[in-house]
N, C-alpha and C. Protein backbone atom coordinates (compact mmCIF):
# COMPACT_ATOMS: atom_id res chain seq x y z
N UNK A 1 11.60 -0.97 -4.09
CA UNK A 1 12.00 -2.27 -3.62
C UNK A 1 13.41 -2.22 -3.03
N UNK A 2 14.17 -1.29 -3.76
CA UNK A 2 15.63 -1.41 -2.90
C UNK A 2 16.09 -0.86 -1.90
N UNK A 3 15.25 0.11 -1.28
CA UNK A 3 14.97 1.11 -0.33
C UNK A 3 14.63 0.09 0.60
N UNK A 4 13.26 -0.57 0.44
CA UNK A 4 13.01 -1.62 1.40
C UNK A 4 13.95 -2.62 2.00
N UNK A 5 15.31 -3.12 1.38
CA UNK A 5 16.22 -3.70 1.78
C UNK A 5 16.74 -2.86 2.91
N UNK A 6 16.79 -2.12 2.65
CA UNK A 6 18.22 -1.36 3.64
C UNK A 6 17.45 -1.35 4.92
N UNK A 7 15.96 -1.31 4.91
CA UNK A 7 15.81 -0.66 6.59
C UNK A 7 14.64 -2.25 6.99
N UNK A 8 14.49 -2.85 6.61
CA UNK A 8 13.84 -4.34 6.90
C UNK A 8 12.61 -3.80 6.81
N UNK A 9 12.32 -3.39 6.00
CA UNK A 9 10.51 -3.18 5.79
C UNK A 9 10.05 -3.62 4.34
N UNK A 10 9.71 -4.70 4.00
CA UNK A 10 10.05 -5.46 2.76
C UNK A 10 8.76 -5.49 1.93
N UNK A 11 8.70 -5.51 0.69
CA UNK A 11 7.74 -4.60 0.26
C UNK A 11 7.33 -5.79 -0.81
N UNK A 12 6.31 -6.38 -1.93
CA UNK A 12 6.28 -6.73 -3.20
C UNK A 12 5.20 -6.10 -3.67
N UNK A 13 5.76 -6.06 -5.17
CA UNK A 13 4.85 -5.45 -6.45
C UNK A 13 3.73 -6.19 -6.47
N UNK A 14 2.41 -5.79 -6.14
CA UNK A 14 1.38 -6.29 -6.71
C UNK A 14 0.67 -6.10 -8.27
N UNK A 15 0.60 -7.56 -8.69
CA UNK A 15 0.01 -6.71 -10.40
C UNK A 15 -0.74 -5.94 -10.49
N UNK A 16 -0.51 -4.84 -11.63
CA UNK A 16 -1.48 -4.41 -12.48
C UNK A 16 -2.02 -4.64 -13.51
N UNK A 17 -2.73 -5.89 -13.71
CA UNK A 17 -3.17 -6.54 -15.09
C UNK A 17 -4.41 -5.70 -15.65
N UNK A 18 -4.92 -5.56 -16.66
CA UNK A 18 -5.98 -4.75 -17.22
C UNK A 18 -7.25 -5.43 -16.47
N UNK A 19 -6.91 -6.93 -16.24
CA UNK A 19 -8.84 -7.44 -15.27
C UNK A 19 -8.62 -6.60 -14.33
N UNK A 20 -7.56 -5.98 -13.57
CA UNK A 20 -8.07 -5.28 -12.24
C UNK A 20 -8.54 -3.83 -12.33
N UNK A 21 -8.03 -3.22 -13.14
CA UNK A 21 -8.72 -1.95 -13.72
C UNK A 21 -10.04 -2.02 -14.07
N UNK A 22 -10.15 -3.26 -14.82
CA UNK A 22 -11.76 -3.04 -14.95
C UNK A 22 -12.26 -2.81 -13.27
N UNK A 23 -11.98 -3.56 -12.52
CA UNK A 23 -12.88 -3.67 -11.43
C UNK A 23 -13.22 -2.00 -10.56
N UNK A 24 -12.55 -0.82 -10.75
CA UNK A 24 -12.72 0.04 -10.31
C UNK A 24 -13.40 0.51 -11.28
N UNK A 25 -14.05 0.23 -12.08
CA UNK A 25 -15.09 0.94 -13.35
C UNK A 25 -16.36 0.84 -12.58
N UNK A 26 -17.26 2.12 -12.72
CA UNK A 26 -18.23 2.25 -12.29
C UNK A 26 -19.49 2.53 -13.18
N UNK A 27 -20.60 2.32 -12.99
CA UNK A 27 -21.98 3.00 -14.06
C UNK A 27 -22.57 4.11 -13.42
N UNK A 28 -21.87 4.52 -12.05
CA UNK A 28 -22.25 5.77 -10.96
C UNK A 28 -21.47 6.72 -10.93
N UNK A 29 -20.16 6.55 -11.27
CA UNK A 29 -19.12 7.69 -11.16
C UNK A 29 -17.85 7.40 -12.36
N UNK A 30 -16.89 7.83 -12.49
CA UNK A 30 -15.48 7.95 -13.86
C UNK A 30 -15.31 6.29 -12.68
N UNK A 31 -14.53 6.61 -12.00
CA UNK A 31 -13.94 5.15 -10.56
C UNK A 31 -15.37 5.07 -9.55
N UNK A 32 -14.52 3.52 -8.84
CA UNK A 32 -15.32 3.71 -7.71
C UNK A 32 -14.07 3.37 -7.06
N UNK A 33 -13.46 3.76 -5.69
CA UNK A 33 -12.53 3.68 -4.94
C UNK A 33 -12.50 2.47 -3.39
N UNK A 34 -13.44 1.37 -3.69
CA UNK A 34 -13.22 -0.11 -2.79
C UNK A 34 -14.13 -0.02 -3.58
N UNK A 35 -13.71 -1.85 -3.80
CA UNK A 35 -14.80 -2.72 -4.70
C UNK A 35 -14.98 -3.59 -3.99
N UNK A 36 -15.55 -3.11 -1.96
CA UNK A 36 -15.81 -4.16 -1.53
C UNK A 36 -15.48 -5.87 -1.10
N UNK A 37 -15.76 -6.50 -0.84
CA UNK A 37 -15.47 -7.77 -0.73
C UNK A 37 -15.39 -9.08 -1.96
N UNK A 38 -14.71 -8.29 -3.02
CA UNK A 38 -14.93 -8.88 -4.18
C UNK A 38 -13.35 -9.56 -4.34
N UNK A 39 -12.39 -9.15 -3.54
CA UNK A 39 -10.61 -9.57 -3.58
C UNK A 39 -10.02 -8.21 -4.15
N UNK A 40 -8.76 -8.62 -4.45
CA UNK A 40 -7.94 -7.72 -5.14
C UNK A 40 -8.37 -6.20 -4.53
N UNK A 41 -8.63 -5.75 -3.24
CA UNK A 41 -8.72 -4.81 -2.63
C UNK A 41 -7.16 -3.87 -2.27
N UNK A 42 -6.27 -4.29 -2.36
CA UNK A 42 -4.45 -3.78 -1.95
C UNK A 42 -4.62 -3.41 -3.46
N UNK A 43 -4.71 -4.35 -4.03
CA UNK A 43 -4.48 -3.95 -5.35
C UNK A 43 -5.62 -2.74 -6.42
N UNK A 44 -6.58 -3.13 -6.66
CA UNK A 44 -7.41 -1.96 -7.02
C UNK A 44 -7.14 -0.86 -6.03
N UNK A 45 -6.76 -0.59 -4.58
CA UNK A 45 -6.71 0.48 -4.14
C UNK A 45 -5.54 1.53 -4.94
N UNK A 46 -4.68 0.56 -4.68
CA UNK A 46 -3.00 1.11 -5.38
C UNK A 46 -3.62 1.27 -6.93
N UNK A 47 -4.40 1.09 -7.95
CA UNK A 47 -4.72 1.25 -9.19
C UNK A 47 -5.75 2.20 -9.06
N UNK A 48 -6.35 2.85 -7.93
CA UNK A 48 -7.56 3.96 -7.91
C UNK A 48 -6.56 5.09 -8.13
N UNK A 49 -5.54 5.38 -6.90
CA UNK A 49 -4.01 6.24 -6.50
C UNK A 49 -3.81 6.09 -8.03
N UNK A 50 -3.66 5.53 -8.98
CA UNK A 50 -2.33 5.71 -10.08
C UNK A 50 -3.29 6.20 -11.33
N UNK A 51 -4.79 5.86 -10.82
CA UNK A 51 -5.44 6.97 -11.84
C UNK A 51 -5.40 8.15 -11.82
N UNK A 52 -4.87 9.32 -10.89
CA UNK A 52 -4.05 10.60 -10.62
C UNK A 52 -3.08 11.12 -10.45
N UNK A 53 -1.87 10.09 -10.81
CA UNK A 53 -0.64 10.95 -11.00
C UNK A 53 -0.50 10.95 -12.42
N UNK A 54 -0.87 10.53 -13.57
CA UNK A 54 -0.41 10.83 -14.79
C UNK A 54 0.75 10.24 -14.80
N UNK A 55 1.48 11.11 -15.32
CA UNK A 55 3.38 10.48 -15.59
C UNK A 55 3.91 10.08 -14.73
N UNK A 56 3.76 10.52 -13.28
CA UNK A 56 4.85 10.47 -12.37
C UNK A 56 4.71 8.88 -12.00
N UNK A 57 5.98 8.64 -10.88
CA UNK A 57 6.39 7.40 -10.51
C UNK A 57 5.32 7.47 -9.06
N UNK A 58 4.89 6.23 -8.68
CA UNK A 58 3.88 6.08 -7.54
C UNK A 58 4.25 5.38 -7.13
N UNK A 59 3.93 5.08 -5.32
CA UNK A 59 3.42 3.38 -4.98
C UNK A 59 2.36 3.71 -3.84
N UNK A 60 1.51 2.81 -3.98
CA UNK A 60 0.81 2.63 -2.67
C UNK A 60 0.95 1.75 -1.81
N UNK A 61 1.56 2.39 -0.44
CA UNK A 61 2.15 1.01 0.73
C UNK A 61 0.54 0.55 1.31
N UNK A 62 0.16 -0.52 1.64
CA UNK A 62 -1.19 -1.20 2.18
C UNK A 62 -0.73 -1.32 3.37
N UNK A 63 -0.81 -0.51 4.45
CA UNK A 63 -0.27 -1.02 5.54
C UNK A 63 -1.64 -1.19 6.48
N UNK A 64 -3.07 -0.91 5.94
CA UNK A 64 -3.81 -1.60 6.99
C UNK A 64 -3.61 -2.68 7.68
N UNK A 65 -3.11 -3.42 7.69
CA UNK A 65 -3.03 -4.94 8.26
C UNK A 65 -2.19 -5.02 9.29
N UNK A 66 -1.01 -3.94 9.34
CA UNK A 66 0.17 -4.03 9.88
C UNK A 66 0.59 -2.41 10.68
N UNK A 67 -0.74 -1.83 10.48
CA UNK A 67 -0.20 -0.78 11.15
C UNK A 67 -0.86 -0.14 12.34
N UNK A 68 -1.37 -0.96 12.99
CA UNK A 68 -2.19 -0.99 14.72
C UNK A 68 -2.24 -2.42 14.89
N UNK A 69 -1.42 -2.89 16.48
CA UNK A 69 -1.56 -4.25 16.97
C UNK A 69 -2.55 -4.03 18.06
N UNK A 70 -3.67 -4.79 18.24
CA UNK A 70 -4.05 -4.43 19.45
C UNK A 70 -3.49 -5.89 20.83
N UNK A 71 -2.59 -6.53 20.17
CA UNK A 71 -2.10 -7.10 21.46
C UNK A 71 -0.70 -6.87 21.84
N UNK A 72 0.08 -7.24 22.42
CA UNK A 72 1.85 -7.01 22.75
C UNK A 72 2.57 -7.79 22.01
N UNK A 73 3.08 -7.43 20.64
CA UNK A 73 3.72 -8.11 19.80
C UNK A 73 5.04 -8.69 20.34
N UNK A 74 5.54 -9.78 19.79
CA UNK A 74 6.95 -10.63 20.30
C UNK A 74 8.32 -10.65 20.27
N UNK A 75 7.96 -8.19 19.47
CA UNK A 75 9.58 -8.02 19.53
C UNK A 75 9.41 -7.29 20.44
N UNK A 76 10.74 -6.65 21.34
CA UNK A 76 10.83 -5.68 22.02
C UNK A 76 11.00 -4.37 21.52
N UNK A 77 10.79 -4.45 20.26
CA UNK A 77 11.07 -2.94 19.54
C UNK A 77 9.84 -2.71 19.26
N UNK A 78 8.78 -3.60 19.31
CA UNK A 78 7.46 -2.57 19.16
C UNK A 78 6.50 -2.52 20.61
N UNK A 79 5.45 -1.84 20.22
CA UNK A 79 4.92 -1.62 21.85
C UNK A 79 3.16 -2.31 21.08
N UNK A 80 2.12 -2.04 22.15
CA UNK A 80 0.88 -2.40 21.47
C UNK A 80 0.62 -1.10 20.98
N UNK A 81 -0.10 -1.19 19.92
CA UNK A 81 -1.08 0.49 19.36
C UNK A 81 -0.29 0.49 18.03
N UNK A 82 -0.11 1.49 17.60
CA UNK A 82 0.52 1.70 16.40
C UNK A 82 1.80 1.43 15.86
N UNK A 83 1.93 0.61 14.96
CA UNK A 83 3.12 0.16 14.97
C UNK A 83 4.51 0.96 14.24
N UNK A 84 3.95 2.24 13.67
CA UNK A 84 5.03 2.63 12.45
C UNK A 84 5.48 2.17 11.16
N UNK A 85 5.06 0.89 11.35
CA UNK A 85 5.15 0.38 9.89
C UNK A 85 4.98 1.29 9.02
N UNK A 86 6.45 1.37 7.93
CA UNK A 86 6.30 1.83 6.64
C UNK A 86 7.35 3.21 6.42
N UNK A 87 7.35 3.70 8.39
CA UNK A 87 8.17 5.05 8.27
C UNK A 87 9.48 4.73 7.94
N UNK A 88 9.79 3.54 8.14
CA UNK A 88 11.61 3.56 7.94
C UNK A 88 11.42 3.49 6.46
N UNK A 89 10.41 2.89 5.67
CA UNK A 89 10.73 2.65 4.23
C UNK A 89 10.96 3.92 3.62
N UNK A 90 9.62 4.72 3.95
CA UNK A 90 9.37 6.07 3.43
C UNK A 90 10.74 7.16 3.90
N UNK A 91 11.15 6.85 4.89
CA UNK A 91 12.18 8.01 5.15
C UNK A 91 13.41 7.33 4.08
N UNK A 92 13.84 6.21 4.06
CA UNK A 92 14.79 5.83 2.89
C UNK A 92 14.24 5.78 1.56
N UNK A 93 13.13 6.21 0.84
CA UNK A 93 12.41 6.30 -0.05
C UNK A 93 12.85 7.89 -0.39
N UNK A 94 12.48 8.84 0.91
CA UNK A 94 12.95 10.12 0.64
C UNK A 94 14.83 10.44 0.75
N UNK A 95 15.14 9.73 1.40
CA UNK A 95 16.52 9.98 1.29
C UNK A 95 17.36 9.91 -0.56
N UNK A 96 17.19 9.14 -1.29
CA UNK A 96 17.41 8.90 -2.39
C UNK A 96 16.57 9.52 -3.65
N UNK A 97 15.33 10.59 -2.99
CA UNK A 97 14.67 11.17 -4.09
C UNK A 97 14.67 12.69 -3.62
């Protein structure tokens, strides 16, 4: 989150409450990795990711939404097509780790 200050790519914690864990429980496999059109999709995704790091510190950025425009957005700093979203976070994410 404080990384996200410095370069304007602004980020919030989505919960991890124990109802959303259930929802990646499967009777076909250990997970299932999209639970479909049921909601809480950003979120169970980022809780599939944190069933494999064990100890370590994680995050999962959701940038589907925000990371291909297909029209000419209304700043002059972006173009149409891919937007980059997320690289300034991640490069100040790595600067401090």
């Amino acid at each position: 989150e404080e990384a996200s200050l410095h370069c304007d790519e602004r980020v919030w914690r989505f919960p991890t409450f124990d109802e959303y864990k259930e929802k990646i429980k499967t009777g076909n496999a250990d997970l299932v990795n999209s639970t479909g059109p049921v909601g809480a999709g950003a979120i169970t995704a980022g809780l599939f990711i944190g069933e494999f790091v064990e100890d370590k510190p994680w995050l999962h950025l959701d940038i589907a939404a925000t990371a291909f425009t297909s029209q000419t957005p209304n700043r002059e700093y972006f173009s149409k097509g891919a937007t980059g979203v997320g690289s300034r976070l991640l490069y100040e994410i790595a600067k401090k780790y």
